[in-house]
N, C-alpha and C. Protein backbone atom coordinates (compact mmCIF):
# COMPACT_ATOMS: atom_id res chain seq x y z
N UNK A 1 89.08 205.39 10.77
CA UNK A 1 89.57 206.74 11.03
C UNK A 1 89.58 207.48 9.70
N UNK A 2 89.38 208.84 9.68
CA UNK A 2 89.15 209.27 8.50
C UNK A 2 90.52 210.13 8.18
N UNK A 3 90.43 210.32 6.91
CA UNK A 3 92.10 210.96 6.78
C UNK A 3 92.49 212.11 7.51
N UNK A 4 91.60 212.82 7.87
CA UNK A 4 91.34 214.26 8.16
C UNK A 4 91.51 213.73 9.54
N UNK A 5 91.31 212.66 10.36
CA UNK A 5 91.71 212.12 11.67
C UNK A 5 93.17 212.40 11.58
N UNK A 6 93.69 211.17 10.85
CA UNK A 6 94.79 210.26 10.77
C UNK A 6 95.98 211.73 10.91
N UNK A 7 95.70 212.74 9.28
CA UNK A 7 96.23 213.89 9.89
C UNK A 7 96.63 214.38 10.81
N UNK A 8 95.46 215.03 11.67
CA UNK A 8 95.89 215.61 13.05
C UNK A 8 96.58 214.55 13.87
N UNK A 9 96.26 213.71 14.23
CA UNK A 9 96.89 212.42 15.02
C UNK A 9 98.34 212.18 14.60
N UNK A 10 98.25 212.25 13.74
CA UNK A 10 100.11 211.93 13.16
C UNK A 10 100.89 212.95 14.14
N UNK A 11 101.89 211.52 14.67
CA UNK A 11 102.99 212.27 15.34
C UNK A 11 104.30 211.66 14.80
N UNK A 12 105.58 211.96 15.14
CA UNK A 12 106.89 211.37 15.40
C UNK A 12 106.84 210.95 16.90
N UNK A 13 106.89 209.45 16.73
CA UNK A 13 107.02 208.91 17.63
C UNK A 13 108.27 208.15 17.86
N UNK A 14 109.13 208.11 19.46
CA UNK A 14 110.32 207.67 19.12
C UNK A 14 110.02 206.67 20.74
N UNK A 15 109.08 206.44 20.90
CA UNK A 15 109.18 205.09 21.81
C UNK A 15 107.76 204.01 21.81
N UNK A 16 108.86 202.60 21.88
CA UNK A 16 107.89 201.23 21.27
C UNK A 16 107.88 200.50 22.40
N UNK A 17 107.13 199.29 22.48
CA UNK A 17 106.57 198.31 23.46
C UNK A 17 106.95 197.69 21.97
N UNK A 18 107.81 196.15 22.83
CA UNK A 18 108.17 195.52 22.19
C UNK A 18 107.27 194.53 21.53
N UNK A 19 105.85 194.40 21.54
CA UNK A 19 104.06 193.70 21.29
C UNK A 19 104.64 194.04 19.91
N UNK A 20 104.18 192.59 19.13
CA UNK A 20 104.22 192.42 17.76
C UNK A 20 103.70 192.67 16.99
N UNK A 21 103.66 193.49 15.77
CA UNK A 21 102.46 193.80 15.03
C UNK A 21 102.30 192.36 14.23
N UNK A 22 100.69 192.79 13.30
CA UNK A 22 100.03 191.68 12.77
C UNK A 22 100.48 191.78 11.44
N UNK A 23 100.92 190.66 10.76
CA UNK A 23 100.51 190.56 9.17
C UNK A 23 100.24 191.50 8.13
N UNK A 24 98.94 191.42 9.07
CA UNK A 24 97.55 192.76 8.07
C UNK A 24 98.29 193.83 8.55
N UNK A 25 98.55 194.41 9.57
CA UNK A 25 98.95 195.68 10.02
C UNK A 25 100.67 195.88 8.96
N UNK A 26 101.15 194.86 8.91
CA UNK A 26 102.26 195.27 7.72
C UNK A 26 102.12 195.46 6.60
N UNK A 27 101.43 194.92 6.11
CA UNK A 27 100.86 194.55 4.83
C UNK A 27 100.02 196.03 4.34
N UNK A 28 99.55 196.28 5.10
CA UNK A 28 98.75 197.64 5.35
C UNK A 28 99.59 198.90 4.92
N UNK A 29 100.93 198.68 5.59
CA UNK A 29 101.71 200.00 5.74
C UNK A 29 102.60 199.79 4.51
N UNK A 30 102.98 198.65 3.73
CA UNK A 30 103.94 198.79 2.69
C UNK A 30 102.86 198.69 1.82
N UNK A 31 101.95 198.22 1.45
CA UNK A 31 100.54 198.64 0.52
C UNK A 31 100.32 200.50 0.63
N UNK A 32 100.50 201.19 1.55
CA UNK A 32 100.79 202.29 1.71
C UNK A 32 102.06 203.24 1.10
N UNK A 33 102.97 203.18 1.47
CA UNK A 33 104.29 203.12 1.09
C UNK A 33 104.40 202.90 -1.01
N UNK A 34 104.12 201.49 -1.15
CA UNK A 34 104.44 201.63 -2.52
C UNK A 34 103.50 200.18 -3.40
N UNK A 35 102.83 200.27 -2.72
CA UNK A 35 101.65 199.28 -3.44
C UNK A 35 100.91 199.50 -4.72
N UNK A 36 100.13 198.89 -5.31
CA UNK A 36 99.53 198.86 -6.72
C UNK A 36 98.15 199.61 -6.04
N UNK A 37 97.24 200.06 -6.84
CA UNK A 37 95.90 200.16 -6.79
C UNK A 37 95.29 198.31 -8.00
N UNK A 38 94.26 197.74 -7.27
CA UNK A 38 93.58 196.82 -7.76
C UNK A 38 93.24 196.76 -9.36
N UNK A 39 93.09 197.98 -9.81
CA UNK A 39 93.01 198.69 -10.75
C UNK A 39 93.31 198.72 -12.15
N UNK A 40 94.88 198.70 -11.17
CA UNK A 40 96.05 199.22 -12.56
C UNK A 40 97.49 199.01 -11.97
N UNK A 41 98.29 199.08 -12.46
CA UNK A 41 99.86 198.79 -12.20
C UNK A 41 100.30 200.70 -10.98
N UNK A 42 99.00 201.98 -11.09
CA UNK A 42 99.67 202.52 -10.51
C UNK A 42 99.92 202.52 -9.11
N UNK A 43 100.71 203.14 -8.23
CA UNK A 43 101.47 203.09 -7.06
C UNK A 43 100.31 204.02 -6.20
N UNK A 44 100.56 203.67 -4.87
CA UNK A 44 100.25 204.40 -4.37
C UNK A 44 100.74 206.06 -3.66
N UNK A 45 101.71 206.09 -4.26
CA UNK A 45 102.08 207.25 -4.57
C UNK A 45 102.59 208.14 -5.48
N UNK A 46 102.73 209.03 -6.00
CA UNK A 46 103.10 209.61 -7.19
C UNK A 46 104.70 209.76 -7.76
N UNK A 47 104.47 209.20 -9.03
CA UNK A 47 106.07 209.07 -9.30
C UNK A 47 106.51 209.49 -10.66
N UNK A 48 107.59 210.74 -10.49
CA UNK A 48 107.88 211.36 -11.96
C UNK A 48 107.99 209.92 -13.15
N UNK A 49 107.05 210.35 -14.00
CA UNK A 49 107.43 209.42 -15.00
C UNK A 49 107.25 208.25 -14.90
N UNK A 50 106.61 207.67 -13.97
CA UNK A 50 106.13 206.07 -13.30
C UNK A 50 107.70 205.42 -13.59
N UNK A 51 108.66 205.94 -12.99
CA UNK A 51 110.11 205.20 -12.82
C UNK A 51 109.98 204.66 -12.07
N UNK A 52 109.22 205.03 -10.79
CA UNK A 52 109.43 203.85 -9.24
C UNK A 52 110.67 204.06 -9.02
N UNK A 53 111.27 204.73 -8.51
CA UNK A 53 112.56 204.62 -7.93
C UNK A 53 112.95 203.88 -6.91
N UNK A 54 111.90 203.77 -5.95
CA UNK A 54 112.12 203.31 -4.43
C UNK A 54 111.74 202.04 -4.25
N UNK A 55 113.11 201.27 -3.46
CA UNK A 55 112.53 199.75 -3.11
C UNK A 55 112.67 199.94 -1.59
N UNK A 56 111.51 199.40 -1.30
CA UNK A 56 111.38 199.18 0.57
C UNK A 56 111.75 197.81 1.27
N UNK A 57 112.30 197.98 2.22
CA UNK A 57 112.87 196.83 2.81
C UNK A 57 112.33 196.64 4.64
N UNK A 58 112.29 195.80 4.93
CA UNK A 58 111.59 195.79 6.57
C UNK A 58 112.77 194.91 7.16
N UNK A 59 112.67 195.66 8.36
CA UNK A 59 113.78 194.58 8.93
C UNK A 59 113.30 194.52 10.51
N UNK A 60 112.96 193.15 10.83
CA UNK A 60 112.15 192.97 11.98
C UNK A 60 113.27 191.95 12.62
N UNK A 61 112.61 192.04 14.20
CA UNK A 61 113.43 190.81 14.76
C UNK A 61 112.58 189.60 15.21
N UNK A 62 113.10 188.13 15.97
CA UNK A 62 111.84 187.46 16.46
C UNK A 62 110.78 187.72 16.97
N UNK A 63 109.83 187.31 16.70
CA UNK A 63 108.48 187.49 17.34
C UNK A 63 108.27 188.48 16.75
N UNK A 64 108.82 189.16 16.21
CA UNK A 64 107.99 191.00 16.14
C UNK A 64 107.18 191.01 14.85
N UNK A 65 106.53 190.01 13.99
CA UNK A 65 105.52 189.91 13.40
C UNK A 65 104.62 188.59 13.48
N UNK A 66 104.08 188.23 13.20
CA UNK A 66 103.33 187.19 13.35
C UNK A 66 103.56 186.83 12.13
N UNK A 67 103.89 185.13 12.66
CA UNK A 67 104.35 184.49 11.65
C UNK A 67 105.60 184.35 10.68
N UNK A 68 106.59 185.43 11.16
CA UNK A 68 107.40 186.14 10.24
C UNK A 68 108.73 185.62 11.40
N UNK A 69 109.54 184.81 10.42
CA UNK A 69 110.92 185.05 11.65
C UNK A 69 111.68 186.48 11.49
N UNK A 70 112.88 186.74 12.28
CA UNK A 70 113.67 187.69 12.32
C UNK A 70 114.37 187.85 10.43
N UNK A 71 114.73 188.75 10.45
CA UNK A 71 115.25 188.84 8.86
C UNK A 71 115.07 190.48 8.44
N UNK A 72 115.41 190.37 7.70
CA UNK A 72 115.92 191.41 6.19
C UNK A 72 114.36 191.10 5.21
N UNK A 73 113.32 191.60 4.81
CA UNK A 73 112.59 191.23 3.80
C UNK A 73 112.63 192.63 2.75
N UNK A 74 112.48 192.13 1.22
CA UNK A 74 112.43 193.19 0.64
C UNK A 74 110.44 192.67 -0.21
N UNK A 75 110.29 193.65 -0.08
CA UNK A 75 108.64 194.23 -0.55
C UNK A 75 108.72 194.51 -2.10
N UNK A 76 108.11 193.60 -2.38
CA UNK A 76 107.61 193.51 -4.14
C UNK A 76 106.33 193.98 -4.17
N UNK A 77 105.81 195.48 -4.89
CA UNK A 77 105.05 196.01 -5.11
C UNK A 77 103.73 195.24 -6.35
N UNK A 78 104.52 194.85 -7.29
CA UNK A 78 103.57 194.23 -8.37
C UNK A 78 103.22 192.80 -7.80
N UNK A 79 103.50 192.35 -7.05
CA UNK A 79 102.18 191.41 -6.09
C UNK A 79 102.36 190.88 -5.11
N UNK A 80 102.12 192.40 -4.39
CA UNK A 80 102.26 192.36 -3.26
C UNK A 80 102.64 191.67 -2.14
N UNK A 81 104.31 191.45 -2.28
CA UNK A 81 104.84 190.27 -1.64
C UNK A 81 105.82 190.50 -0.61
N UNK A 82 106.78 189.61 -0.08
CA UNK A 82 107.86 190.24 0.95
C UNK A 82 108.53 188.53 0.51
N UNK A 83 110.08 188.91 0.09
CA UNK A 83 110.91 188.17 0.21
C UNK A 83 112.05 188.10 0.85
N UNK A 84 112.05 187.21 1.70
CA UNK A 84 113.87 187.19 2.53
C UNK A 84 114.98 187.56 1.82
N UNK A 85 115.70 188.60 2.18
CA UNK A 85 116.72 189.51 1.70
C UNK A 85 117.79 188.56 2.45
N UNK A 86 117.44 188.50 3.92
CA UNK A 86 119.05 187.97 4.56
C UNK A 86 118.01 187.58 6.27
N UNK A 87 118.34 186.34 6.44
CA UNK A 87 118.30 186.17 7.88
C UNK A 87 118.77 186.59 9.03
N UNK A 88 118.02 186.67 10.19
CA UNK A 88 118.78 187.39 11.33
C UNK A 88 118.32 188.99 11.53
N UNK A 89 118.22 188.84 12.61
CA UNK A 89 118.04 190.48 13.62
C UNK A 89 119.06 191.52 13.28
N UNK A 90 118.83 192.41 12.69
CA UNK A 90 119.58 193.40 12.38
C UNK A 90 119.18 194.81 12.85
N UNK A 91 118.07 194.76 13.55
CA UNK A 91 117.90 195.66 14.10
C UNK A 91 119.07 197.01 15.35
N UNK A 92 119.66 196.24 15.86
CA UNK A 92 120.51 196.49 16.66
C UNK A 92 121.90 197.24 15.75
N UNK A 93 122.72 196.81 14.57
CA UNK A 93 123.51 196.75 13.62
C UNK A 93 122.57 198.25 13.01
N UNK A 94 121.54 198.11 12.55
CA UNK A 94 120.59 199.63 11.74
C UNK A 94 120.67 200.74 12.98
N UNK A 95 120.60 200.43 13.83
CA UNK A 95 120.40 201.01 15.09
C UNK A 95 121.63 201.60 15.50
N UNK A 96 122.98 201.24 14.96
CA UNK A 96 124.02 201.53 15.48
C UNK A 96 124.58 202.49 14.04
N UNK A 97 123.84 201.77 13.07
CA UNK A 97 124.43 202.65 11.35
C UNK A 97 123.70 204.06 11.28
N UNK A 98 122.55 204.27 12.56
CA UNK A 98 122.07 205.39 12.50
C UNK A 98 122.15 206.34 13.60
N UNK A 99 123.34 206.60 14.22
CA UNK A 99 124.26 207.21 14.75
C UNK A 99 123.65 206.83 16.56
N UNK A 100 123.55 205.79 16.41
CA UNK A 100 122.94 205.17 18.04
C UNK A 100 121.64 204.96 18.64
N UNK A 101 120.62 205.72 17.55
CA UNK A 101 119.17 205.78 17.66
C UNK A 101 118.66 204.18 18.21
N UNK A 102 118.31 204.50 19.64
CA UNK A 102 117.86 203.14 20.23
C UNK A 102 116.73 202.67 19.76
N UNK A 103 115.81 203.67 19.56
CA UNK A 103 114.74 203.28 19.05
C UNK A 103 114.32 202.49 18.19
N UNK A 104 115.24 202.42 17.15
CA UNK A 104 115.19 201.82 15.95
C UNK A 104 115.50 200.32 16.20
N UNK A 105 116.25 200.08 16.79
CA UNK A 105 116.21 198.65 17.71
C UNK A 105 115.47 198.07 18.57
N UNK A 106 114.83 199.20 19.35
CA UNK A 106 113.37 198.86 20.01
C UNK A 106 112.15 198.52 19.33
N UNK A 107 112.12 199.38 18.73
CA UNK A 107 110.63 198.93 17.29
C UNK A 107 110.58 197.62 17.18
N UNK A 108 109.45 196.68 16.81
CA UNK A 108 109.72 195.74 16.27
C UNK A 108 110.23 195.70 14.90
N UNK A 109 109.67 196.69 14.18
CA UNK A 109 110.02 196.89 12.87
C UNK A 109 110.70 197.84 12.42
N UNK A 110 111.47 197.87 11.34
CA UNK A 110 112.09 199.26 10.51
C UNK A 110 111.52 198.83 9.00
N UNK A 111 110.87 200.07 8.75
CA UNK A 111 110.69 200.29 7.42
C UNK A 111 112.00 201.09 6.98
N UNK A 112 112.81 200.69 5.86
CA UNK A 112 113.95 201.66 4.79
C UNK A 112 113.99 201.46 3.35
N UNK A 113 113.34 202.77 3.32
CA UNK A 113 112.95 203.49 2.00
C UNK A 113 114.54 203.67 1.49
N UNK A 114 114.58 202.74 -0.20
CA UNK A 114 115.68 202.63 -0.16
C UNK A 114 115.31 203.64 -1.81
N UNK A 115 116.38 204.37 -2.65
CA UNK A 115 116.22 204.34 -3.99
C UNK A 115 117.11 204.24 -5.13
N UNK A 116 116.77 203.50 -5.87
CA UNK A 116 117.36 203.31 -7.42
C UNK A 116 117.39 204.66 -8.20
N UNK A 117 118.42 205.89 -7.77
CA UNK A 117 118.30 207.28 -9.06
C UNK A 117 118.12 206.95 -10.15
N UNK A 118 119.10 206.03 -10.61
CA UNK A 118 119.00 205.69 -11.87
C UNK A 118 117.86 205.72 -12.68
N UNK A 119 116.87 204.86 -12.37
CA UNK A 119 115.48 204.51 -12.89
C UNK A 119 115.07 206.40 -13.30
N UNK A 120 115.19 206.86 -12.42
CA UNK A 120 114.67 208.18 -12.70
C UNK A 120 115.80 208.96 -13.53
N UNK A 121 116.51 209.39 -12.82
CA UNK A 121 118.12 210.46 -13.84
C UNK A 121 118.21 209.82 -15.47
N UNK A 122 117.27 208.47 -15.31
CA UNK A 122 117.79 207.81 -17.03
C UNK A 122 116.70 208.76 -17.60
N UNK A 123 115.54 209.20 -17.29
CA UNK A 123 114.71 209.82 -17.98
C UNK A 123 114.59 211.58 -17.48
N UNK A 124 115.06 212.31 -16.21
CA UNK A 124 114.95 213.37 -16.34
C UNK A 124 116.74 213.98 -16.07
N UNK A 125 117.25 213.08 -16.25
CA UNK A 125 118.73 213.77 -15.86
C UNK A 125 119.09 214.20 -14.41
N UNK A 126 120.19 215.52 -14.17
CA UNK A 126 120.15 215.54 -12.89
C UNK A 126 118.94 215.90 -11.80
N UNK A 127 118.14 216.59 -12.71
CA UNK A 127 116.65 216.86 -11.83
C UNK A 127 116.43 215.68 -11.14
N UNK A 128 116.45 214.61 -11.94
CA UNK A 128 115.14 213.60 -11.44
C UNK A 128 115.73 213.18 -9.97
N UNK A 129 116.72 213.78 -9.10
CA UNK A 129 117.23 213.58 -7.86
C UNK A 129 116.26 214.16 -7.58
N UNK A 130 115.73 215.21 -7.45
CA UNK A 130 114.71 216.14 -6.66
C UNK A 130 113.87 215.14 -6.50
N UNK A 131 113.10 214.72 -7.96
CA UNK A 131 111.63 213.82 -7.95
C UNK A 131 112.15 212.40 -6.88
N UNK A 132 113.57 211.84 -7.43
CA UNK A 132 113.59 210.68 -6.09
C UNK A 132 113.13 211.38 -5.07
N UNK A 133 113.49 212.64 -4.42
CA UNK A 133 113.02 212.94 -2.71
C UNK A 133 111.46 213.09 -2.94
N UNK A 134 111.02 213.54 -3.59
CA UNK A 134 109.71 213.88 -3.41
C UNK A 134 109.51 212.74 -3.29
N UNK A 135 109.41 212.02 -4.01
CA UNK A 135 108.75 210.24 -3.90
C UNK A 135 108.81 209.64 -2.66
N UNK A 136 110.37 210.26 -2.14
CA UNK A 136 110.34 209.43 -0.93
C UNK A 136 109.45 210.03 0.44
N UNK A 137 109.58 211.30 0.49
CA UNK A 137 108.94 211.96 1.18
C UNK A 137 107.24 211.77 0.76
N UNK A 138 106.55 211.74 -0.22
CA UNK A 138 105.12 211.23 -0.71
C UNK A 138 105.15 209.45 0.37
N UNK A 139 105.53 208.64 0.14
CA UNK A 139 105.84 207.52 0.15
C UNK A 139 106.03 207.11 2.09
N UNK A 140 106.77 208.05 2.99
CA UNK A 140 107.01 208.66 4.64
C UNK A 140 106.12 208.64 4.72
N UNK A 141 105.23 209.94 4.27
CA UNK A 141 104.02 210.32 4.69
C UNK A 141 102.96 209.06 4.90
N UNK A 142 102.79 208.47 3.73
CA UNK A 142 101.49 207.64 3.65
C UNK A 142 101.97 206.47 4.97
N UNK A 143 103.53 206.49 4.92
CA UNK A 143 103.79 205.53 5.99
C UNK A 143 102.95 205.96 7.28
N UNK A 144 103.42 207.02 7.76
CA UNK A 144 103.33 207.99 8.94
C UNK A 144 101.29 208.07 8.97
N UNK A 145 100.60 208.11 7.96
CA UNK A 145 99.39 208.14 8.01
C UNK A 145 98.66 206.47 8.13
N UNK A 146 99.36 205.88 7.33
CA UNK A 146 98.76 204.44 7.80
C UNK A 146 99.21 203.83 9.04
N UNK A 147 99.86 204.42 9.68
CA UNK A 147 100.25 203.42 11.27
C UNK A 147 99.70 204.56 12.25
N UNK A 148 99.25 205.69 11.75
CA UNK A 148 98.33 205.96 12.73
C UNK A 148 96.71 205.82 13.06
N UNK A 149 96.43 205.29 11.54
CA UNK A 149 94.86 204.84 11.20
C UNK A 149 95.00 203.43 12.00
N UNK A 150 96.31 202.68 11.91
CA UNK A 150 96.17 201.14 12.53
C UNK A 150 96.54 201.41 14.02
N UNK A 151 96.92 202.48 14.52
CA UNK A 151 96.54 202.93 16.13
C UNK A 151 98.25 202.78 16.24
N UNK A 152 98.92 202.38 15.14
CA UNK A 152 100.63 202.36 15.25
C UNK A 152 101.16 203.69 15.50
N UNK A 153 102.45 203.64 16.11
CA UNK A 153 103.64 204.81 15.84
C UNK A 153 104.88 204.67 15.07
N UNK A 154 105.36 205.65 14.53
CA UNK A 154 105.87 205.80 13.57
C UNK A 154 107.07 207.00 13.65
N UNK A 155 108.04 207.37 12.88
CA UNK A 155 108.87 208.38 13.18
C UNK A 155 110.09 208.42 11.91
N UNK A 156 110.13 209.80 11.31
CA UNK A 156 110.62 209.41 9.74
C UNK A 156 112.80 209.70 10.74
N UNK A 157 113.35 208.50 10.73
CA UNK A 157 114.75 209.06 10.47
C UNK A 157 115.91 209.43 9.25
N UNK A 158 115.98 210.17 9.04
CA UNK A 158 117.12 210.26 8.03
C UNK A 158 118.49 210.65 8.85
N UNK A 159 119.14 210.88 9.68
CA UNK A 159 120.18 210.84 10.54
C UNK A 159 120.70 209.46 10.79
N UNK A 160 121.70 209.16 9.61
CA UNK A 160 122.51 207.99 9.73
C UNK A 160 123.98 207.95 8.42
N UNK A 161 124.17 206.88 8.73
CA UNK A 161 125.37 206.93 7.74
C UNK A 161 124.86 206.33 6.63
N UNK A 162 124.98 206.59 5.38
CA UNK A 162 123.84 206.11 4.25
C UNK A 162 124.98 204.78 3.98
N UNK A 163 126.21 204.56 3.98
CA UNK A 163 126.94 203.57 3.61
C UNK A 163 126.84 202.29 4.38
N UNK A 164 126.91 203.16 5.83
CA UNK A 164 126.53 201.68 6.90
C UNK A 164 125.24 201.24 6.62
N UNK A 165 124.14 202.20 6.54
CA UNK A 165 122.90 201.39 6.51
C UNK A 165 123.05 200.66 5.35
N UNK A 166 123.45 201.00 4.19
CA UNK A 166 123.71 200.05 3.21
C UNK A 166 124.00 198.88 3.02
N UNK A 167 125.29 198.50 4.00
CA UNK A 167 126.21 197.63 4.67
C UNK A 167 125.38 196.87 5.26
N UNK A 168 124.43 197.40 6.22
CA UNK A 168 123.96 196.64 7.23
C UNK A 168 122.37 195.59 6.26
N UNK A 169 121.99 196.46 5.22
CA UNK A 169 121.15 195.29 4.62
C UNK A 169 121.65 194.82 3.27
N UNK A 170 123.00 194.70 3.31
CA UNK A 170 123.21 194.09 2.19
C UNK A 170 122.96 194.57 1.28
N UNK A 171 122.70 195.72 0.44
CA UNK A 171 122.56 195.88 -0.65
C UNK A 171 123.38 196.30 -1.71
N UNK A 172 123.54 196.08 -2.85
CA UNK A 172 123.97 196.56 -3.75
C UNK A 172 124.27 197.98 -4.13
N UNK A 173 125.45 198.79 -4.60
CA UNK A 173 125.72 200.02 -4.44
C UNK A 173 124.40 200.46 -4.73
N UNK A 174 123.72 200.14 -6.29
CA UNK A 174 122.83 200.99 -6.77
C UNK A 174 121.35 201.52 -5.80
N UNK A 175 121.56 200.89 -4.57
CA UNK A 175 120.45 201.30 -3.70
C UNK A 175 120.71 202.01 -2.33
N UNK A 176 120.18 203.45 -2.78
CA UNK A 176 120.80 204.40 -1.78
C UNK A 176 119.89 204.69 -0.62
N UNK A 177 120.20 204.47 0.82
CA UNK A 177 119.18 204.71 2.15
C UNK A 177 118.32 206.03 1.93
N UNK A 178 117.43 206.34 2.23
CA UNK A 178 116.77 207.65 2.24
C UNK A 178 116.05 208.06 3.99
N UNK A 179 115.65 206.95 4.14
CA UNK A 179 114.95 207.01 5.60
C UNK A 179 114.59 205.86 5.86
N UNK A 180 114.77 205.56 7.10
CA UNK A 180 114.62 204.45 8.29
C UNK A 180 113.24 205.08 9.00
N UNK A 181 112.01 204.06 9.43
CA UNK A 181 110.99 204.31 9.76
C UNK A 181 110.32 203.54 10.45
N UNK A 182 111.24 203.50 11.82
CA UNK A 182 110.60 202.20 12.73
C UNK A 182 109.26 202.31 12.97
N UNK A 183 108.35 200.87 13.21
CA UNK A 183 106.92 200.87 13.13
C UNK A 183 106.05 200.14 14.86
N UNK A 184 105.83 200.75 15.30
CA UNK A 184 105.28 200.05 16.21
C UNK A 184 104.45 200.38 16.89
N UNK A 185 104.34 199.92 18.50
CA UNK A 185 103.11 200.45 19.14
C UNK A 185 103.31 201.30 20.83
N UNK A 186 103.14 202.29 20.12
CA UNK A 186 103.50 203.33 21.59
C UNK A 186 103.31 202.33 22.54
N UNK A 187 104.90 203.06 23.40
CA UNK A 187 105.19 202.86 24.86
C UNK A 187 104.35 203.85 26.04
């Protein structure tokens, strides 16, 4: 599909068939999101000052990847990896931290674009809040364009409680929710 497809085709989609995506098809979309080029250390998306602010996290339930049990994984960009954050289906718990959105529990997957200000505000001060959103919003997009090239649906939420979602994957204060981005395959 060509980008100029993928474009027009992009929708917000807010209903999934619970069919598992593949591996490659994940791998695809966080290589999207915040991956290296082969290249060079840069990202695939643009970032004030190459701070990287944003760490991405997936949170799937059984079966809903191949090969992959239920869990919390967080996505390591410099090679290209996914490590268990926390075991267990949390889908339902994200689903409830984002003011009841069923969907997000239906998906097999949630992508949450999480970010570190810091990394950035250490080098542009209070601005560099702006550049975190842009990043994150650069970073949506490519989501929203690669799951429609892989025939996926997709749908950017930011309507939630940023503390619960916090809560709900365990993280450390310094990593603030930005958007939840369940991934799957139209109902």
């Amino acid at each position: 599909m060509s980008l100029e497809e993928a474009i027009a085709r992009r929708k917000s989609i807010r209903y999934f068939t619970p069919q598992p995506i593949s591996q490659w098809q994940l791998s695809q979309i966080l290589w999207a999101a915040q991956g290296t080029s082969e290249t060079s250390w840069n990202r695939t998306v643009p970032s004030a000052g190459a701070t990287y602010p944003l760490e991405i996290f997936v949170v799937c339930g059984a079966n809903c990847i191949e090969q992959i049990s239920e869990g919390i994984y967080h996505y390591h960009p410099e090679n290209h990896s996914l490590t268990l954050h926390h075991q267990g289906d949390m889908r339902l718990e994200l689903a409830r931290a984002a003011l009841g959105q069923e969907f997000i529990y239906e998906a097999p997957i949630d992508i949450v674009i999480c970010a570190v200000y810091e990394r950035t505000l250490r080098q542009y001060g209070t601005r560099g809040e702006r550049y975190v959103h842009m990043e994150a919003g650069h970073a949506g997009q490519n989501v929203y364009l690669q799951a429609t090239a892989l025939g996926l649906a997709t749908v950017a939420i930011g309507a939630f409680h940023d503390e619960s979602v916090r809560e709900v994957l365990q993280l450390d204060k310094q990593y603030k929710p930005l958007y939840i981005m369940p991934v799957g395959r139209l109902a």
